[in-house]
C-alpha atoms as a PDB file:
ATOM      1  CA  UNK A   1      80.221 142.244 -25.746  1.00  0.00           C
ATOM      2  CA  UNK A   2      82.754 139.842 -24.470  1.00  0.00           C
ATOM      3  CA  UNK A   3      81.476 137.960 -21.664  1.00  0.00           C
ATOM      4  CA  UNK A   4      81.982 134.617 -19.586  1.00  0.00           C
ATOM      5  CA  UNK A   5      79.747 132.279 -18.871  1.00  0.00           C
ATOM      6  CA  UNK A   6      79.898 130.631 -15.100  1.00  0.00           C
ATOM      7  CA  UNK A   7      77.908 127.603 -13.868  1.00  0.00           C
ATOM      8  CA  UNK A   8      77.945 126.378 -10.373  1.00  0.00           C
ATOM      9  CA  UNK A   9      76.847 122.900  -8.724  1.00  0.00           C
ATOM     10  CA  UNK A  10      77.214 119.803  -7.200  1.00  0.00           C
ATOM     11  CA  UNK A  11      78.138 116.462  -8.596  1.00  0.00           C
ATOM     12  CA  UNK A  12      77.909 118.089 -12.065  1.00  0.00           C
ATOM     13  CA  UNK A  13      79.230 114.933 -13.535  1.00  0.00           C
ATOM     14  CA  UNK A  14      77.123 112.584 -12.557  1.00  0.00           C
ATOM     15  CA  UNK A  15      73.963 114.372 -13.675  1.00  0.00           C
ATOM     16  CA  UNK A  16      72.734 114.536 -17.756  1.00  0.00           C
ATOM     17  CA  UNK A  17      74.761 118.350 -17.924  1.00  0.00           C
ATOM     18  CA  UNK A  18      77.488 116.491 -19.922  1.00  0.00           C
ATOM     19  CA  UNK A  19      75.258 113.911 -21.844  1.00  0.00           C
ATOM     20  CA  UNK A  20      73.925 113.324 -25.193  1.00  0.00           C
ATOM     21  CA  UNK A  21      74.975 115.580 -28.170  1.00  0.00           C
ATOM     22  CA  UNK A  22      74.701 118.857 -26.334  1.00  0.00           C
ATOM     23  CA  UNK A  23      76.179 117.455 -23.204  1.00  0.00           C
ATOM     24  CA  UNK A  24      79.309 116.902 -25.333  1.00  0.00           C
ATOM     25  CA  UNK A  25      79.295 120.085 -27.120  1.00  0.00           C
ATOM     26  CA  UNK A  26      79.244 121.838 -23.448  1.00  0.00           C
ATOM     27  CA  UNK A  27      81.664 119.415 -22.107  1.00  0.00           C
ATOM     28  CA  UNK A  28      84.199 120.572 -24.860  1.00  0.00           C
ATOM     29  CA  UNK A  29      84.029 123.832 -23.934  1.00  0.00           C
ATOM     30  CA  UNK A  30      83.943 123.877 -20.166  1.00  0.00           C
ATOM     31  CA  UNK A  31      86.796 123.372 -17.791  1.00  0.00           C
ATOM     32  CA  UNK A  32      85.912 121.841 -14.551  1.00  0.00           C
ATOM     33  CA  UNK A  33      87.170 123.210 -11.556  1.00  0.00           C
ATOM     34  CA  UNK A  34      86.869 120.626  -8.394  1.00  0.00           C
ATOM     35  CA  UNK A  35      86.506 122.860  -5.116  1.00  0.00           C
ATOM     36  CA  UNK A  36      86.921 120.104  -2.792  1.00  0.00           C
ATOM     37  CA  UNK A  37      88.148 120.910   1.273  1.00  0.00           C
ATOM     38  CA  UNK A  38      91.351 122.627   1.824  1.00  0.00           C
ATOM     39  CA  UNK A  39      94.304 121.156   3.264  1.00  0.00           C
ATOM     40  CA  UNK A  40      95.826 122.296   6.048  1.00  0.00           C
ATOM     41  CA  UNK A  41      99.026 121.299   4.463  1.00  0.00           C
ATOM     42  CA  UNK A  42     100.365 121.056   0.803  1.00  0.00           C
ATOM     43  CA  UNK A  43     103.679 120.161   0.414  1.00  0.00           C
ATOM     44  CA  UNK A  44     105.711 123.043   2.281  1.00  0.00           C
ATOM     45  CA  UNK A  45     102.990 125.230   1.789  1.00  0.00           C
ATOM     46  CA  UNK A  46      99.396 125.406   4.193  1.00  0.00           C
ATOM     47  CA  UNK A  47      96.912 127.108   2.130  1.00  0.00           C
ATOM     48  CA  UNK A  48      94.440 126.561   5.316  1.00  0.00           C
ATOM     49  CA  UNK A  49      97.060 128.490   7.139  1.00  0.00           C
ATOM     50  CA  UNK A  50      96.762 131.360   4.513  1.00  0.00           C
ATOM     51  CA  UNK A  51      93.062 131.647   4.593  1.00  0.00           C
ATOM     52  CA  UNK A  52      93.098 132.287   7.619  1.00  0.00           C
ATOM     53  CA  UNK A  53      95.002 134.924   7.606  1.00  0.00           C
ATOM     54  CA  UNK A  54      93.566 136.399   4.454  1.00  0.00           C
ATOM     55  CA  UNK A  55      90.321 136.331   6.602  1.00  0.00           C
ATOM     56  CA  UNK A  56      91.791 137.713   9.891  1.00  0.00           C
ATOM     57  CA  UNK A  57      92.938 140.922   7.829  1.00  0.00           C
ATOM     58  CA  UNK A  58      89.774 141.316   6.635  1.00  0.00           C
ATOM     59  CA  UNK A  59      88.556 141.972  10.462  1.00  0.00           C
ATOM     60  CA  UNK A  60      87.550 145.371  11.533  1.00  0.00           C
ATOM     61  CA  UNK A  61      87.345 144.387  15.430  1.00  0.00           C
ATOM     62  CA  UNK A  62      89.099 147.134  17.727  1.00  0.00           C
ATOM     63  CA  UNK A  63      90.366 144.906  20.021  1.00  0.00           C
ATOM     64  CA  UNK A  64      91.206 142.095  17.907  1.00  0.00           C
ATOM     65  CA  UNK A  65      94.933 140.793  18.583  1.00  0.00           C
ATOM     66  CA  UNK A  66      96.417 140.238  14.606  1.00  0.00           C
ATOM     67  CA  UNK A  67      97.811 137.267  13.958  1.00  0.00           C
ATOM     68  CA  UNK A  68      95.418 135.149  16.814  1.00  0.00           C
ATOM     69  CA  UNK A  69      93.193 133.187  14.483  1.00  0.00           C
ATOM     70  CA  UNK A  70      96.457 132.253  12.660  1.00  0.00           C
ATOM     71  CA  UNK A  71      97.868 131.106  15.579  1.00  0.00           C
ATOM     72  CA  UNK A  72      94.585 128.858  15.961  1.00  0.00           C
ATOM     73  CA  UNK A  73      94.614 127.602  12.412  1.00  0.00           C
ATOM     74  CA  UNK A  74      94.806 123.370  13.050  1.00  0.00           C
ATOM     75  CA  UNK A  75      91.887 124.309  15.649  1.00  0.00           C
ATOM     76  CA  UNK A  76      90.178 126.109  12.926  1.00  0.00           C
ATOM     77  CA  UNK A  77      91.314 123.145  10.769  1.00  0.00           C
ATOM     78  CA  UNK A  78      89.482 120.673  12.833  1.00  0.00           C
ATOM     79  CA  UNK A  79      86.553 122.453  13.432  1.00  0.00           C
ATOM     80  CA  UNK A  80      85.266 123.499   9.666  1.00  0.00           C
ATOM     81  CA  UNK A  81      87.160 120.298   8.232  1.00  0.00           C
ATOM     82  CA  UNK A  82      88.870 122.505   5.930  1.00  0.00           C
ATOM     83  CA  UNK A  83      85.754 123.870   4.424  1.00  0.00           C
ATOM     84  CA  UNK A  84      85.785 127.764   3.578  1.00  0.00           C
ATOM     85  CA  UNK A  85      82.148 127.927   3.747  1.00  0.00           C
ATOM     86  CA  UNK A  86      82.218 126.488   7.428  1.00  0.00           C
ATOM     87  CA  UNK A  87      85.231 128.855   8.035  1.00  0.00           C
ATOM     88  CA  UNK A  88      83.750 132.172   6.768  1.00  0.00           C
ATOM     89  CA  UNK A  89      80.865 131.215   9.111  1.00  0.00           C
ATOM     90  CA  UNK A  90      82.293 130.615  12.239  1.00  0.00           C
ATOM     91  CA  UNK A  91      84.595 133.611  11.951  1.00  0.00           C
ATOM     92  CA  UNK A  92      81.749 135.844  10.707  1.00  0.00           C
ATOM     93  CA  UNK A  93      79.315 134.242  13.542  1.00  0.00           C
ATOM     94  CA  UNK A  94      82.285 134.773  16.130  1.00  0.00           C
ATOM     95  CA  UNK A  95      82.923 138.491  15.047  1.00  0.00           C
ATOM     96  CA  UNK A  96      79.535 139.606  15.103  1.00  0.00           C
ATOM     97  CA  UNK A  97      79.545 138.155  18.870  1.00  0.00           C
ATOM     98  CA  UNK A  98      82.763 139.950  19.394  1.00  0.00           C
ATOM     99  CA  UNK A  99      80.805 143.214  18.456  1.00  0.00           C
ATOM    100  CA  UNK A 100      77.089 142.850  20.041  1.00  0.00           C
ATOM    101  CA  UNK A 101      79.213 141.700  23.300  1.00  0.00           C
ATOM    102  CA  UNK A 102      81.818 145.016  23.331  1.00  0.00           C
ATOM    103  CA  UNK A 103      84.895 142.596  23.029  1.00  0.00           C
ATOM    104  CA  UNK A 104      85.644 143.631  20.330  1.00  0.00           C
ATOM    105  CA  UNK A 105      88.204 140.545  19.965  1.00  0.00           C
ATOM    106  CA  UNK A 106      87.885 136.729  18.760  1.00  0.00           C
ATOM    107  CA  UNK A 107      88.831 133.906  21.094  1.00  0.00           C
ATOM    108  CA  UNK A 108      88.977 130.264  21.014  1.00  0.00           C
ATOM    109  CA  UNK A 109      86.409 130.445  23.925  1.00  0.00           C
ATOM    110  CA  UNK A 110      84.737 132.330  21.747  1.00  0.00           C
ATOM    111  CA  UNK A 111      84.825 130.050  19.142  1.00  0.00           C
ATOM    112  CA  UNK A 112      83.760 127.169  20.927  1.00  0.00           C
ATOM    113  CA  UNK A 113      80.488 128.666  21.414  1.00  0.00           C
ATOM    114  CA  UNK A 114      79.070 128.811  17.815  1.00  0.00           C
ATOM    115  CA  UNK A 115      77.813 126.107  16.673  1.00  0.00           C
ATOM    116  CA  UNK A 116      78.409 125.354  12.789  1.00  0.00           C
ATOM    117  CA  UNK A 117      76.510 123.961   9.902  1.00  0.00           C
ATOM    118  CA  UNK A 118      75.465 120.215  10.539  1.00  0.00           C
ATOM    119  CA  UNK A 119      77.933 118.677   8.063  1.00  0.00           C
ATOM    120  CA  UNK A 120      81.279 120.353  10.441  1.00  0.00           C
ATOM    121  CA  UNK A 121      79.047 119.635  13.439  1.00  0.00           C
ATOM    122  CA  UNK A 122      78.668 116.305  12.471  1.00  0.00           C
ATOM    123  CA  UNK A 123      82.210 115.519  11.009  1.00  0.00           C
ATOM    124  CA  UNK A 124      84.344 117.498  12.809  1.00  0.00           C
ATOM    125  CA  UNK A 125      87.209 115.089  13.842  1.00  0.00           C
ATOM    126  CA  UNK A 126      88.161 114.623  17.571  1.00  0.00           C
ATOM    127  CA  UNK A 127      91.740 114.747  18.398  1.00  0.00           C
ATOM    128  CA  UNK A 128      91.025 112.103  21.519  1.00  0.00           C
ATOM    129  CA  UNK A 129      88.053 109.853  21.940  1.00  0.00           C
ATOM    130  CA  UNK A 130      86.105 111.104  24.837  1.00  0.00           C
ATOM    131  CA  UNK A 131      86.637 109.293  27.224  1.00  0.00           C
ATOM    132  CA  UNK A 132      90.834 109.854  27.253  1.00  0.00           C
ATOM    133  CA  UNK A 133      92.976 112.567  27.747  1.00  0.00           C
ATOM    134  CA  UNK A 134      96.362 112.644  26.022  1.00  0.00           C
ATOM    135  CA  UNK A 135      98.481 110.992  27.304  1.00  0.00           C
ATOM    136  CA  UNK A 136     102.082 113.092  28.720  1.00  0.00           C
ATOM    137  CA  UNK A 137     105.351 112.388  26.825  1.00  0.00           C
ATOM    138  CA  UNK A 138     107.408 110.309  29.239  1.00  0.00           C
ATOM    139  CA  UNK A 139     111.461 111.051  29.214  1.00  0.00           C
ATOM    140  CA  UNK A 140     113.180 109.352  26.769  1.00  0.00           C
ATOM    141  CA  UNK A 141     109.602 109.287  24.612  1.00  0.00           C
END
């Protein structure tokens, strides 16, 4: 039976996983794959962007307007810090809102009002300090 073998967890590394004689053996058969945030841009590319997407598709909201959450993707961005698990729940949290309300759709209003896992609650990076507006582009700025 051909079969492969998965592990999952944090800071693998830095614990006794890849220690000692059997820590080797396992380290020279294992690739590590890092699954750190993702970026909202990568060269020409913005695999944040395509997430996104990927996940808006995956909506079955009646009233849903394609191509919206796209649209909102440096919001998004912002908001989960790049983190898909942050993402998936603030779209999932929104859309189930979306359907006990009869929307039906997903708006940034709507996505204002869930409130996220403590580590994007906590991190999530302000565009202005609080106390200041932007300020407008004057001519010849």
């Amino acid at each position: 039976i051909a079969a492969t073998f998965v592990y999952a967890g944090i800071d693998v590394t830095a614990t006794p996983l890849f220690t000692g004689t059997r820590g080797a053996q396992l380290a020279g058969r294992a690739t590590l794959i890092d699954c750190d945030t993702i970026p909202a841009r990568r060269g020409t590319s913005q695999p944040f962007r395509d997430l996104v997407a990927a996940l808006e598709a995956s909506l079955d909201l009646n009233r849903h307007r394609p191509g919206s959450l796209v649209h909102l993707a440096p919001y998004l961005h912002t908001r989960t810090g790049g983190r898909i698990g942050s993402l998936a729940r603030l779209l999932r949290q929104a859309a189930i809102t979306a359907i006990l309300d009869g929307t039906e759709r997903i708006t940034k209003t709507a996505l204002d009002a869930v409130v996220l896992d403590h580590l994007a609650e906590d991190n999530q990076r302000p565009r202005y300090p609080a106390n200041r507006t932007p300020r407008r582009p004057r001519s010849g700025d």
